[in-house]
PDB file of N, CA and C in Angstrom:
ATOM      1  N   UNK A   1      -2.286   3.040 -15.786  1.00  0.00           N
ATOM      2  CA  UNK A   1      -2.114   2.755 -14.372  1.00  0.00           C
ATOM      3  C   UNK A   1      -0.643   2.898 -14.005  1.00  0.00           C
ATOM      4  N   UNK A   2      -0.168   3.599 -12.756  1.00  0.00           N
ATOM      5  CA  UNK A   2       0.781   3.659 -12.230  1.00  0.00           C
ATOM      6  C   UNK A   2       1.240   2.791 -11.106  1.00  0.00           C
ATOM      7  N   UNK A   3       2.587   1.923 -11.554  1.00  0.00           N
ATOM      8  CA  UNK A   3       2.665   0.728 -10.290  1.00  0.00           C
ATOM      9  C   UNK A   3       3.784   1.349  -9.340  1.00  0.00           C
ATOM     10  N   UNK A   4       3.733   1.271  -8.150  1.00  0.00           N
ATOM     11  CA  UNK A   4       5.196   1.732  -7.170  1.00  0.00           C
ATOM     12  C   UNK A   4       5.404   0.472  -6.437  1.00  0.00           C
ATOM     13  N   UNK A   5       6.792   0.382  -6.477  1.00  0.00           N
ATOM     14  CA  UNK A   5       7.513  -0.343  -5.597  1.00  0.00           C
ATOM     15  C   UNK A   5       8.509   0.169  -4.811  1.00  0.00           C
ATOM     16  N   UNK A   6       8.264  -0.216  -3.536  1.00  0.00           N
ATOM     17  CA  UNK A   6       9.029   0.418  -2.246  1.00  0.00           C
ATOM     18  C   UNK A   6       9.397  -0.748  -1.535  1.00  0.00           C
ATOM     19  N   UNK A   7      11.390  -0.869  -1.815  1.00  0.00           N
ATOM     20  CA  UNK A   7      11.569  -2.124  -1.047  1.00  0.00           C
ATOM     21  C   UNK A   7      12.201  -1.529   0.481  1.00  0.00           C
ATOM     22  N   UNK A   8      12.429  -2.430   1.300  1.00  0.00           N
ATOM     23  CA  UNK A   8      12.949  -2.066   2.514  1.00  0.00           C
ATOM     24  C   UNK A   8      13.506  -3.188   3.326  1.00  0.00           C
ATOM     25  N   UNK A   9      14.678  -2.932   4.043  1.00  0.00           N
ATOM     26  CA  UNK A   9      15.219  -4.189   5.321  1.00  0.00           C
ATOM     27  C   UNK A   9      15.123  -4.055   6.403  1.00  0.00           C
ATOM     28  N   UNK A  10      13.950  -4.221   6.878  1.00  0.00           N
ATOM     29  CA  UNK A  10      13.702  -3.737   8.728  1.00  0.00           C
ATOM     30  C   UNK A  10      14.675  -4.689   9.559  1.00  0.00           C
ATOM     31  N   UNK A  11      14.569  -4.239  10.649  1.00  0.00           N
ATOM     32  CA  UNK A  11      15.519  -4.602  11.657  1.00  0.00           C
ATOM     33  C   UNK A  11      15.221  -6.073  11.959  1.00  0.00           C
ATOM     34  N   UNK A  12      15.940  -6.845  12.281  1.00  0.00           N
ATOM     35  CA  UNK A  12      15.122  -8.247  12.630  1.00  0.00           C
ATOM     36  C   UNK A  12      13.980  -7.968  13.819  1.00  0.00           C
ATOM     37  N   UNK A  13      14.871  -7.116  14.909  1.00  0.00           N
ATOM     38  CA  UNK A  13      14.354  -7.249  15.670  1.00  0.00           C
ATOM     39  C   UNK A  13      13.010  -6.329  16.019  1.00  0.00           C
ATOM     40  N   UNK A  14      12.537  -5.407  14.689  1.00  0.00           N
ATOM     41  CA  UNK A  14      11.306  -4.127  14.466  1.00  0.00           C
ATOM     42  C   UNK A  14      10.229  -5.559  13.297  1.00  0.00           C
ATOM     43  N   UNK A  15      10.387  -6.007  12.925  1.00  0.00           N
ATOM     44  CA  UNK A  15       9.673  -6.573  12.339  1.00  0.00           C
ATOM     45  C   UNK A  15       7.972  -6.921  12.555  1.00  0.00           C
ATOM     46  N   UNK A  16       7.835  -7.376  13.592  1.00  0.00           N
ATOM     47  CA  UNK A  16       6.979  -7.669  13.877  1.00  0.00           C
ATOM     48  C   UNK A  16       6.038  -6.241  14.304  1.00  0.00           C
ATOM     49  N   UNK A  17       7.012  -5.011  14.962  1.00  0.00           N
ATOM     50  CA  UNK A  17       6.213  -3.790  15.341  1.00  0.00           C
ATOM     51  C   UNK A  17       5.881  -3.242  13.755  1.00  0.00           C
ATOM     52  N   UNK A  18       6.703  -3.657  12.415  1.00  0.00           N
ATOM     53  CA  UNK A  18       7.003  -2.430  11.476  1.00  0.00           C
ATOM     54  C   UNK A  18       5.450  -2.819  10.755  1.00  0.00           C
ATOM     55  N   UNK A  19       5.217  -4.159  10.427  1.00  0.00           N
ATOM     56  CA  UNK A  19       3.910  -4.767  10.270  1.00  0.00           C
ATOM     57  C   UNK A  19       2.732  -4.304  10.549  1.00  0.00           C
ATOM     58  N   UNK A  20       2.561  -3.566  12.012  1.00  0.00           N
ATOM     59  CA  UNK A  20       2.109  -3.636  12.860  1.00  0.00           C
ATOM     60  C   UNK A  20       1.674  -2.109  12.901  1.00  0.00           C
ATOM     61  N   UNK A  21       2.840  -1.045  12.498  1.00  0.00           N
ATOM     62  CA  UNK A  21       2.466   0.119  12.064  1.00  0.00           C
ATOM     63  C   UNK A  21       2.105   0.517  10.792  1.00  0.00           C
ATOM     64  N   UNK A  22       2.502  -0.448   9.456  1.00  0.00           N
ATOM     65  CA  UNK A  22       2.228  -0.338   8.444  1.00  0.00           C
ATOM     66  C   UNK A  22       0.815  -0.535   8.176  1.00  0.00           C
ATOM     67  N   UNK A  23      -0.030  -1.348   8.987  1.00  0.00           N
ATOM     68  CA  UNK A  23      -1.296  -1.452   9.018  1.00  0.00           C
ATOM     69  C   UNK A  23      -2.533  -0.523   8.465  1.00  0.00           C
ATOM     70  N   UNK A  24      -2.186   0.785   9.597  1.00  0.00           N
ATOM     71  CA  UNK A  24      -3.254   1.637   9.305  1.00  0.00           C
ATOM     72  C   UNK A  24      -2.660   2.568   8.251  1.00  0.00           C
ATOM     73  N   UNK A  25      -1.786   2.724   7.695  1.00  0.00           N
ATOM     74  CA  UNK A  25      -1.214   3.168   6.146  1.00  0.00           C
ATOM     75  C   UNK A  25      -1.872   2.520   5.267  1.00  0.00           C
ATOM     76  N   UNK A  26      -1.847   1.184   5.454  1.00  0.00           N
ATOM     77  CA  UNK A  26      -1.995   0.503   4.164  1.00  0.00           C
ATOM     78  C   UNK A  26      -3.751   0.238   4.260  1.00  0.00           C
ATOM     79  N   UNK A  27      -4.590   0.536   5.399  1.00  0.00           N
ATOM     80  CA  UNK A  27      -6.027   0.297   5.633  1.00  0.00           C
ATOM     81  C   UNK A  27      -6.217   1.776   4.541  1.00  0.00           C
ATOM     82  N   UNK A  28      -5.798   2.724   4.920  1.00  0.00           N
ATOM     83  CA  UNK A  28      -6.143   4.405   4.615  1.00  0.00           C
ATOM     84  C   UNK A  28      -5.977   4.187   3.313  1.00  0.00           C
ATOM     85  N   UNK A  29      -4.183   3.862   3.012  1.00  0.00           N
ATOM     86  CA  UNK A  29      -4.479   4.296   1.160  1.00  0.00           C
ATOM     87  C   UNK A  29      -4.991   3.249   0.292  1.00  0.00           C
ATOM     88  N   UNK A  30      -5.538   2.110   0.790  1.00  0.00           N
ATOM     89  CA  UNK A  30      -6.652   1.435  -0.079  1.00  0.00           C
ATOM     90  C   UNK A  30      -8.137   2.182  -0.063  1.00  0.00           C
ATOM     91  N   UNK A  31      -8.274   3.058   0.896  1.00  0.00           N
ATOM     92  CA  UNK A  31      -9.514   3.620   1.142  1.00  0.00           C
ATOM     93  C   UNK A  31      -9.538   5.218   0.225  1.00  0.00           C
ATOM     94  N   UNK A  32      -8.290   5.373  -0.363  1.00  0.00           N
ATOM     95  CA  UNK A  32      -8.061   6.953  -1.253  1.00  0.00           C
ATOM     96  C   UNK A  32      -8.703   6.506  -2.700  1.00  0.00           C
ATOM     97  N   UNK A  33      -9.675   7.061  -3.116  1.00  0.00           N
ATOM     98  CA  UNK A  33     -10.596   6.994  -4.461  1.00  0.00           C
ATOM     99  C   UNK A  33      -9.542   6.746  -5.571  1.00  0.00           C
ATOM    100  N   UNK A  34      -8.513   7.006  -6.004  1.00  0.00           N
ATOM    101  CA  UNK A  34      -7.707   7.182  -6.867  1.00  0.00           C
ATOM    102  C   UNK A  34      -6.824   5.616  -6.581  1.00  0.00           C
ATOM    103  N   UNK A  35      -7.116   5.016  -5.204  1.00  0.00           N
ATOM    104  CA  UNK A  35      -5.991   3.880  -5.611  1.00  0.00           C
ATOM    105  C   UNK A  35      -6.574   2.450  -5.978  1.00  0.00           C
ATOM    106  N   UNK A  36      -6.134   1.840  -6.802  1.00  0.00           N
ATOM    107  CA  UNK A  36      -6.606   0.293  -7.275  1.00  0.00           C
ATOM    108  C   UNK A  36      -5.993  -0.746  -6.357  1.00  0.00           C
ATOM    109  N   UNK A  37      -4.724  -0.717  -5.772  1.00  0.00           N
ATOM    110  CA  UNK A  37      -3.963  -1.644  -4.753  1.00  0.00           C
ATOM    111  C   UNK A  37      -3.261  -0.782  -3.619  1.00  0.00           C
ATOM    112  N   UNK A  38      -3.010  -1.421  -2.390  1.00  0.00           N
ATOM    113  CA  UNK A  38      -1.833  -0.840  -1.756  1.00  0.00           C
ATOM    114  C   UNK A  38      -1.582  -2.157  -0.693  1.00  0.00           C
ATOM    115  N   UNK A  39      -0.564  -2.952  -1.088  1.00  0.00           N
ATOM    116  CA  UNK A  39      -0.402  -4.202   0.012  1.00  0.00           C
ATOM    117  C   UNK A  39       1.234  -4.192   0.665  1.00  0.00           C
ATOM    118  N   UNK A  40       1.058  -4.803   1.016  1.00  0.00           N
ATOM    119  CA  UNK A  40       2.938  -5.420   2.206  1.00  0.00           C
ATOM    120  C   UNK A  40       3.240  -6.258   1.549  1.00  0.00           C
ATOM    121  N   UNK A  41       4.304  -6.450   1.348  1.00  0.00           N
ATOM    122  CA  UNK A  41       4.708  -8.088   0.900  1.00  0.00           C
ATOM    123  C   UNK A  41       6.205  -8.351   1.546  1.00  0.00           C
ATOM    124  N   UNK A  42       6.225  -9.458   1.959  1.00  0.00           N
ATOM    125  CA  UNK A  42       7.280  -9.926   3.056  1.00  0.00           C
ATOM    126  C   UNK A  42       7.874 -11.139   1.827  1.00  0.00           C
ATOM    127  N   UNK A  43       9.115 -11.039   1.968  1.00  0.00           N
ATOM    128  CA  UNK A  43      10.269 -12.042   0.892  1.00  0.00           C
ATOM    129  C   UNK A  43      10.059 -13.200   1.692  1.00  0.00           C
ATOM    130  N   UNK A  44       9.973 -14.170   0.829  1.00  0.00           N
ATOM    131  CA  UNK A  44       9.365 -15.558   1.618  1.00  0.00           C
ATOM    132  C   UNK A  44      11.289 -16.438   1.760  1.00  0.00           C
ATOM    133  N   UNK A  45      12.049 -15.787   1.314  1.00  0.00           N
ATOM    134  CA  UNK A  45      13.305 -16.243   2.001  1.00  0.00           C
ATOM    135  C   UNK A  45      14.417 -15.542   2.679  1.00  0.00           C
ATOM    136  N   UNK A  46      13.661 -13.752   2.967  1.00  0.00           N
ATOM    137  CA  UNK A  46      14.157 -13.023   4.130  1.00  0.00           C
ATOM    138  C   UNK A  46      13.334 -12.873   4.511  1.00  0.00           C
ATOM    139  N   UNK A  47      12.909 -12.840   5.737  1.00  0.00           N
ATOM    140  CA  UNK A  47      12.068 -12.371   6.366  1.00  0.00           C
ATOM    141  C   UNK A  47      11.889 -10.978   7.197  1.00  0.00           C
ATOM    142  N   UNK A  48      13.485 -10.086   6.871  1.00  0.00           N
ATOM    143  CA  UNK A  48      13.730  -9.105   6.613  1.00  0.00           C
ATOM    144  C   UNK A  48      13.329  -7.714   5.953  1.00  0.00           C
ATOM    145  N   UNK A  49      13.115  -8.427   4.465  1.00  0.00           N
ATOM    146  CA  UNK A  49      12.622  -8.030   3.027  1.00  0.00           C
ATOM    147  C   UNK A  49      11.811  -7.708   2.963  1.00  0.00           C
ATOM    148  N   UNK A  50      11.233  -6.326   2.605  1.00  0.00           N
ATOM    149  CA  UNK A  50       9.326  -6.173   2.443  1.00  0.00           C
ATOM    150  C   UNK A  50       9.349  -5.290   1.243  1.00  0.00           C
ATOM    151  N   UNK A  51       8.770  -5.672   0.248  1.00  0.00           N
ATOM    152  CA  UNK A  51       7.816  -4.286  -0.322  1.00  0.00           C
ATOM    153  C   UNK A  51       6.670  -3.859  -0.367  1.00  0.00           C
ATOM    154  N   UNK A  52       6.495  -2.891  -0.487  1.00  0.00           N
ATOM    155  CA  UNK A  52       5.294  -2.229  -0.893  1.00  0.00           C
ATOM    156  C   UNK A  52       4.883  -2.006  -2.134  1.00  0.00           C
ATOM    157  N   UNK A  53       3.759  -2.461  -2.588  1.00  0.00           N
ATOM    158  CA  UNK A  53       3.718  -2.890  -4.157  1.00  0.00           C
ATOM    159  C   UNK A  53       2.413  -2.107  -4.022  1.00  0.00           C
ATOM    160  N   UNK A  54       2.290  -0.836  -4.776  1.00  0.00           N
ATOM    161  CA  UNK A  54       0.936  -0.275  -5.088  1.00  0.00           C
ATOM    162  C   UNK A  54       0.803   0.010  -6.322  1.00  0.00           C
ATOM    163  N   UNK A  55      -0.987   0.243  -6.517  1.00  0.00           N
ATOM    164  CA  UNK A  55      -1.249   0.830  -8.060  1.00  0.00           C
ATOM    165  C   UNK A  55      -2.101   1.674  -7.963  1.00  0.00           C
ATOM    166  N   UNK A  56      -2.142   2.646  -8.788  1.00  0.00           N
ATOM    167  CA  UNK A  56      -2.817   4.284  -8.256  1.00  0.00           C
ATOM    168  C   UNK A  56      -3.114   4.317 -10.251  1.00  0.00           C
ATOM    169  N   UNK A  57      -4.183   5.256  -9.923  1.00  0.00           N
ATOM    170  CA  UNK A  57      -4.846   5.581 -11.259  1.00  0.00           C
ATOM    171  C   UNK A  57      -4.271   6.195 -12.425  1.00  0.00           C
ATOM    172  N   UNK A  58      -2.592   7.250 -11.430  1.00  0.00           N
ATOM    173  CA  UNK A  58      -1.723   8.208 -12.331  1.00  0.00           C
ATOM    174  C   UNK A  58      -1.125   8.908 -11.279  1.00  0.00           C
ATOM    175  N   UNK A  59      -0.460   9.498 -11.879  1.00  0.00           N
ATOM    176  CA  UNK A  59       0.383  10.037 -11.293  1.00  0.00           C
ATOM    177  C   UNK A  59       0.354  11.373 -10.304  1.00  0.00           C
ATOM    178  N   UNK A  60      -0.755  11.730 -10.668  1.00  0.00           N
ATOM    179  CA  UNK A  60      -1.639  12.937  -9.975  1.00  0.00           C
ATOM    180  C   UNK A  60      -2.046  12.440  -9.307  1.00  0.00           C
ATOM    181  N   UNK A  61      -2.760  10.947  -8.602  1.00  0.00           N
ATOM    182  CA  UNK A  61      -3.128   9.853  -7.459  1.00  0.00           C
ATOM    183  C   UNK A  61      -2.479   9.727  -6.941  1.00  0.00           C
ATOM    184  N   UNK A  62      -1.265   9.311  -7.178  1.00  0.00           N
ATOM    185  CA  UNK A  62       0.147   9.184  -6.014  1.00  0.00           C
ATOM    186  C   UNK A  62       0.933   9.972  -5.580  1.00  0.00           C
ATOM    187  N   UNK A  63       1.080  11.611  -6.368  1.00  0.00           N
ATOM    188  CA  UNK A  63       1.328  12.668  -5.627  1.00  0.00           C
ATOM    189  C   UNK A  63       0.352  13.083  -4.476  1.00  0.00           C
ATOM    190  N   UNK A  64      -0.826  12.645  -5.040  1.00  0.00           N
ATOM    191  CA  UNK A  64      -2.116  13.346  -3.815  1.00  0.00           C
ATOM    192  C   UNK A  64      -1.887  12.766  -2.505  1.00  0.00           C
ATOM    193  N   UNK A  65      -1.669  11.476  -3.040  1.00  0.00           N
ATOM    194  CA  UNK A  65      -0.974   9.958  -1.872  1.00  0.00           C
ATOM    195  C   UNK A  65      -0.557  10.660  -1.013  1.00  0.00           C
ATOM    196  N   UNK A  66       0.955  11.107  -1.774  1.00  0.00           N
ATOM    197  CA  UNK A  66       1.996  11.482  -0.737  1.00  0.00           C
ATOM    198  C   UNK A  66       1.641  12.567  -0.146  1.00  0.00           C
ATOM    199  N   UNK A  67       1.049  13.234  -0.075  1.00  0.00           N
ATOM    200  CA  UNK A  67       0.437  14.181   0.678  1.00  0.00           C
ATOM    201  C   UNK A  67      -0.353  14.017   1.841  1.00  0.00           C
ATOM    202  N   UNK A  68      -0.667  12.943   1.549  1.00  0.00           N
ATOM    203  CA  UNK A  68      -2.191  12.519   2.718  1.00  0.00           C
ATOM    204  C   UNK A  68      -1.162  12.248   4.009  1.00  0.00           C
ATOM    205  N   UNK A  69      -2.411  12.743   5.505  1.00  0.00           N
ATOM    206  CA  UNK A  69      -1.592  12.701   6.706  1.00  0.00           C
ATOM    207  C   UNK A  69      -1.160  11.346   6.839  1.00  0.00           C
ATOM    208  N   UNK A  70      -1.591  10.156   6.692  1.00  0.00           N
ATOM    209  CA  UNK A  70      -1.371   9.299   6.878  1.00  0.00           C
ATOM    210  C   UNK A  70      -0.203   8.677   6.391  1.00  0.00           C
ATOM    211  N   UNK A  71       0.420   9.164   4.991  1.00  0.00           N
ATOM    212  CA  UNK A  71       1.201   8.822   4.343  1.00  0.00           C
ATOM    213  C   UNK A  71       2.968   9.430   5.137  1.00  0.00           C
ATOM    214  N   UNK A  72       2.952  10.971   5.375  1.00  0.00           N
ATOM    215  CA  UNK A  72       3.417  12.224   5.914  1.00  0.00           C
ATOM    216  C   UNK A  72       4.037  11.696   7.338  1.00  0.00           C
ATOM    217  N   UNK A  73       2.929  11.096   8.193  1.00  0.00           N
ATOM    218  CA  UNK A  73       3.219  11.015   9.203  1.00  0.00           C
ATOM    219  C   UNK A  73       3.921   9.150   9.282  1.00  0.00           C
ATOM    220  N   UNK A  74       3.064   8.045   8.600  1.00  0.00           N
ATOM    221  CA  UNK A  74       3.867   7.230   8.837  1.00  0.00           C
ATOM    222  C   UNK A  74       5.028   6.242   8.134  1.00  0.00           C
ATOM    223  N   UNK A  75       5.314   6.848   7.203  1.00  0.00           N
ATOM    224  CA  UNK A  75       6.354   6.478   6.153  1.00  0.00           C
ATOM    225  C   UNK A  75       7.669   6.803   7.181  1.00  0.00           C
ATOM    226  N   UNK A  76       8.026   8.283   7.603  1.00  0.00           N
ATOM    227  CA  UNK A  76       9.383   8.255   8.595  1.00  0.00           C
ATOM    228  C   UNK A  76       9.195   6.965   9.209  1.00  0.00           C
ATOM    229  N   UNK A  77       8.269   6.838   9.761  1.00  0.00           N
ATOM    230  CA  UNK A  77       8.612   5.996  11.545  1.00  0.00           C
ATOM    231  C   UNK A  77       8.611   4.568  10.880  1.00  0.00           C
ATOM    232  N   UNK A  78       7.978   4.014   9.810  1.00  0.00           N
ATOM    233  CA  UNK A  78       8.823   3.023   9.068  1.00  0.00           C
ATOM    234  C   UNK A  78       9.780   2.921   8.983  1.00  0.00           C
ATOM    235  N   UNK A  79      10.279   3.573   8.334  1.00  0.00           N
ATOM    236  CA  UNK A  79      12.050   4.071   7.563  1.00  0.00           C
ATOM    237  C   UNK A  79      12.708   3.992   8.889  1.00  0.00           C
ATOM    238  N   UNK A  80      12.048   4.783  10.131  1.00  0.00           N
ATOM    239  CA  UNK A  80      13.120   4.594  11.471  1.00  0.00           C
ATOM    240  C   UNK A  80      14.050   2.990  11.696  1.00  0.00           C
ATOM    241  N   UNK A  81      12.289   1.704  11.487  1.00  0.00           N
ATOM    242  CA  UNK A  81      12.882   0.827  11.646  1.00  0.00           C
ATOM    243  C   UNK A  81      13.278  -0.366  10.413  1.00  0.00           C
ATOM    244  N   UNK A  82      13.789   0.355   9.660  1.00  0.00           N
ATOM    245  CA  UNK A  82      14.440   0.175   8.439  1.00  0.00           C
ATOM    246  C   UNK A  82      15.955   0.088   8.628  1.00  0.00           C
ATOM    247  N   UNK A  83      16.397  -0.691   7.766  1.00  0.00           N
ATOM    248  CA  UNK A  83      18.410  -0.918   8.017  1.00  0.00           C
ATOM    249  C   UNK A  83      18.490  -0.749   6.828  1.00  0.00           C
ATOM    250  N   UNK A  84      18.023  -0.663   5.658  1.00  0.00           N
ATOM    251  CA  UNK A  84      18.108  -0.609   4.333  1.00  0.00           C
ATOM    252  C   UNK A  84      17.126  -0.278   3.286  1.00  0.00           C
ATOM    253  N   UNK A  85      17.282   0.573   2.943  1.00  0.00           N
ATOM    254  CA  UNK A  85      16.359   0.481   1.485  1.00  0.00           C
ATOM    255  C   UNK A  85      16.601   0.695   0.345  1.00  0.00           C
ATOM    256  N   UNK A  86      15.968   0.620  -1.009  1.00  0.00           N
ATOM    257  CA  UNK A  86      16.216   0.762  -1.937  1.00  0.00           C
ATOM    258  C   UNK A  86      15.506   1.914  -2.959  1.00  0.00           C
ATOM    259  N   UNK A  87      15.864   2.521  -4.366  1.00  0.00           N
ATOM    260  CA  UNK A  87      15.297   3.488  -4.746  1.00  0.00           C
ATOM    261  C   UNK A  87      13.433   2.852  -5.063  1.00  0.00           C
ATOM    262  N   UNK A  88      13.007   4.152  -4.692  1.00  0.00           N
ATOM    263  CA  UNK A  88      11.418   3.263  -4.990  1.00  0.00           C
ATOM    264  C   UNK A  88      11.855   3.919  -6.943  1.00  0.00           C
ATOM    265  N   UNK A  89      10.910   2.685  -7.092  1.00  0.00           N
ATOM    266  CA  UNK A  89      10.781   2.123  -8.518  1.00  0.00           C
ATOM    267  C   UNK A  89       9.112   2.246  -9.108  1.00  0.00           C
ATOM    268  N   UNK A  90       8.975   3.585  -9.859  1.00  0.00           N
ATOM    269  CA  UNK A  90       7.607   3.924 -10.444  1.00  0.00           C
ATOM    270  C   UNK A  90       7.519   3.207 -11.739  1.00  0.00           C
ATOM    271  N   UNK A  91       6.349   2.134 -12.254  1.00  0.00           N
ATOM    272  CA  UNK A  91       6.135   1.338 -13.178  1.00  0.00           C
ATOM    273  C   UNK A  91       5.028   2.208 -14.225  1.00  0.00           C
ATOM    274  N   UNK A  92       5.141   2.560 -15.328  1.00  0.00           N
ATOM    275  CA  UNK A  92       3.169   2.396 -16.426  1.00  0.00           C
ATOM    276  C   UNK A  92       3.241   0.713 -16.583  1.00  0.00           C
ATOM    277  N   UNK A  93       1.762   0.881 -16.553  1.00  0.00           N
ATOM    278  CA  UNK A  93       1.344  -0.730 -16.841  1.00  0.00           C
ATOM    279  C   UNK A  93       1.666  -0.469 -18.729  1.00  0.00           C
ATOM    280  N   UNK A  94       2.444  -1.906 -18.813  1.00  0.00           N
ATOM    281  CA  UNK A  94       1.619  -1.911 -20.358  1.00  0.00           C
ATOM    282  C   UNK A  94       0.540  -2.487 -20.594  1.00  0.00           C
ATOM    283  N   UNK A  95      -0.204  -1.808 -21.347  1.00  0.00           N
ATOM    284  CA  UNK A  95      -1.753  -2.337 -22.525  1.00  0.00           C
ATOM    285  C   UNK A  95      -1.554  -2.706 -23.367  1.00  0.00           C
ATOM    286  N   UNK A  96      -2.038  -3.601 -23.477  1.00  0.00           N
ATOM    287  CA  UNK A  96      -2.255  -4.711 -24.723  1.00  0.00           C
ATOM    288  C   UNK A  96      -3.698  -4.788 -25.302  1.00  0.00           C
TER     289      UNK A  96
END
């Protein structure tokens, strides 16, 4: 399994819209056959702070990802209301 993390610092004042557009991204790529997770997560002492914490089957799942219109079209207009981000960070699970 492949984990991604995508952190980001939206604007104080986009916050509530960035949520709000991240929605139907995050409805779609839970709905792509290849993915196991795709959620938001908001820093419970910025409220600034979000990542995106997904898990996809491999790596051939999350290239397909990035391809999809949904992905294409609303990842910019995120990032628009973004003040910061960081390198996304691709995980393998370990098995035990």
């Amino acid at each position: 399994m492949l984990k991604v993390v995508a952190r980001l610092t939206i604007k104080k004042d986009k916050i509530d819209n960035f949520k709000k557009s991240a929605e139907d991204l995050i409805r779609k790529s839970n709905a792509e056959e290849a993915n196991v997770f795709y959620t938001l997560n908001q820093n419970v002492e910025d409220e600034q702070k979000f990542a995106f914490i997904e898990c996809w089957r491999d790596r051939d799942a999350l290239k397909a990802h990035e391809a999809t219109e949904h992905f294409t079209k609303t990842f910019p207009i995120l990032g628009e209301m973004s003040e910061a981000s960081e390198p996304v960070e691709i995980f393998n699970e370990v098995e035990y």
